[in-house]
Protein backbone atom coordinates (compact mmCIF):
# COMPACT_ATOMS: atom_id res chain seq x y z
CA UNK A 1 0.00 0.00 0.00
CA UNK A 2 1.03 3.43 -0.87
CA UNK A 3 1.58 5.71 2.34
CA UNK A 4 2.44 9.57 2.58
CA UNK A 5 5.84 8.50 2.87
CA UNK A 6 5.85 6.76 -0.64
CA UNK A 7 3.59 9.70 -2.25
CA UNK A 8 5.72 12.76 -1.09
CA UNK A 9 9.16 10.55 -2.54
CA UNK A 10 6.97 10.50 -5.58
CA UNK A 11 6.23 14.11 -5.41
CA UNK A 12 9.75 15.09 -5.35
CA UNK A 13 10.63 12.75 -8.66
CA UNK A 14 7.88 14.20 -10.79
CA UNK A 15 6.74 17.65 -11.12
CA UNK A 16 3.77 18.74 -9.90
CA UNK A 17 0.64 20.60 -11.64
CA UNK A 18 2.36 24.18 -10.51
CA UNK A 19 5.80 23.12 -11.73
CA UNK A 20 4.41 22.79 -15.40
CA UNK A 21 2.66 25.63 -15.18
CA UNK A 22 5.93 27.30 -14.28
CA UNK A 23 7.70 25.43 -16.83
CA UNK A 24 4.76 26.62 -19.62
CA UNK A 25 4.92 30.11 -18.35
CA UNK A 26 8.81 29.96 -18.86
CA UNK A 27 8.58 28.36 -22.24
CA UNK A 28 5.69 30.28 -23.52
CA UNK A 29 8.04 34.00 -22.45
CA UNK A 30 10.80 32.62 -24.61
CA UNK A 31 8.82 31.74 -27.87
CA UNK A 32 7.31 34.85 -27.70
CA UNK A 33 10.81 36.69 -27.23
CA UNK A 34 11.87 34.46 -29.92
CA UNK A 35 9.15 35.48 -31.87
CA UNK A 36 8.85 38.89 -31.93
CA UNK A 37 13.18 39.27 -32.21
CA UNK A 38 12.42 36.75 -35.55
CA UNK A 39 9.99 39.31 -36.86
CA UNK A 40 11.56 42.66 -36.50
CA UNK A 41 13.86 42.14 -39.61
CA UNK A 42 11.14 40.83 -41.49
CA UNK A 43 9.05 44.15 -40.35
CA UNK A 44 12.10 46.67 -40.88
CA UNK A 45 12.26 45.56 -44.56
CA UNK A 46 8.86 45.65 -45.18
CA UNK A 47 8.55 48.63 -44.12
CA UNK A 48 11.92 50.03 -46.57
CA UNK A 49 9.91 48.14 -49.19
CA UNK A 50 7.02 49.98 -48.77
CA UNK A 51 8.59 53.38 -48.57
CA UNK A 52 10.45 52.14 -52.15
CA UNK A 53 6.78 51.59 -53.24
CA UNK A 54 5.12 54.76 -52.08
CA UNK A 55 8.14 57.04 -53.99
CA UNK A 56 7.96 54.85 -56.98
CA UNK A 57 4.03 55.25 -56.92
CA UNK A 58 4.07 58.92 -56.48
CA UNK A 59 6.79 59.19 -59.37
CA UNK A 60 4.53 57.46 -61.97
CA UNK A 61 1.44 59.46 -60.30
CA UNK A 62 3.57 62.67 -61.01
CA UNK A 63 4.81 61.31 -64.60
CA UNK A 64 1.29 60.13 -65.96
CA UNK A 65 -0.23 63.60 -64.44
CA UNK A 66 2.46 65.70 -66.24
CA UNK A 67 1.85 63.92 -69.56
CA UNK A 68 -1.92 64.30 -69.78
CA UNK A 69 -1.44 67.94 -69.56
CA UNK A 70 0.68 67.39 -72.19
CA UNK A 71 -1.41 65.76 -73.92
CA UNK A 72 -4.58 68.43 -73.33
CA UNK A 73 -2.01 71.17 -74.24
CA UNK A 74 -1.63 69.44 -77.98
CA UNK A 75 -5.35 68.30 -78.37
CA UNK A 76 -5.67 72.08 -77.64
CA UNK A 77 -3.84 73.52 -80.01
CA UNK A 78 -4.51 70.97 -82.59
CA UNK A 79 -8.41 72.06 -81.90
CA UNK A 80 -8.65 67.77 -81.05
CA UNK A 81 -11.54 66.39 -79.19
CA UNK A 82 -10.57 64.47 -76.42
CA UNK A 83 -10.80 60.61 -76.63
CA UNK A 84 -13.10 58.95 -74.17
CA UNK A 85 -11.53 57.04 -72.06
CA UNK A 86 -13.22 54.17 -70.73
């Protein structure tokens, strides 16, 4: 028969209920460091890439802008009626 003798040898072996949820607490704080050090490359260069993206946007914004006043200017002059665009 199993007496409080045998039972608190046998808690000292194994871990108890609160030792693995010390243990998950532990583990859980370290993936998440983990994590979020893994990501902030990943975020830093996504965010350069999206800066690249927003000036090359606003360059072709700028460039198709400046040549449909171009183009207005010449229909202009020429007297043209401007093609519908669909």
């Amino acid at each position: 028969m199993i007496t409080d003798q045998d039972i608190t040898k046998l808690k000292q072996v194994f871990a108890t209920k609160d030792d693995l949820n010390a243990i998950q607490t532990i583990v859980k704080k370290e993936v998440e460091e983990q994590i979020i050090n893994s990501i902030k490359p990943i975020n830093q260069k996504l965010n350069k890439m999206q800066q690249n993206l927003n000036l090359v946007i606003r360059t072709f914004d700028k460039d198709i802008i400046e040549t449909k006043h171009r183009v207005d200017r010449i229909e202009k002059h020429l007297d043209l009626p401007p093609i519908q665009s669909n």
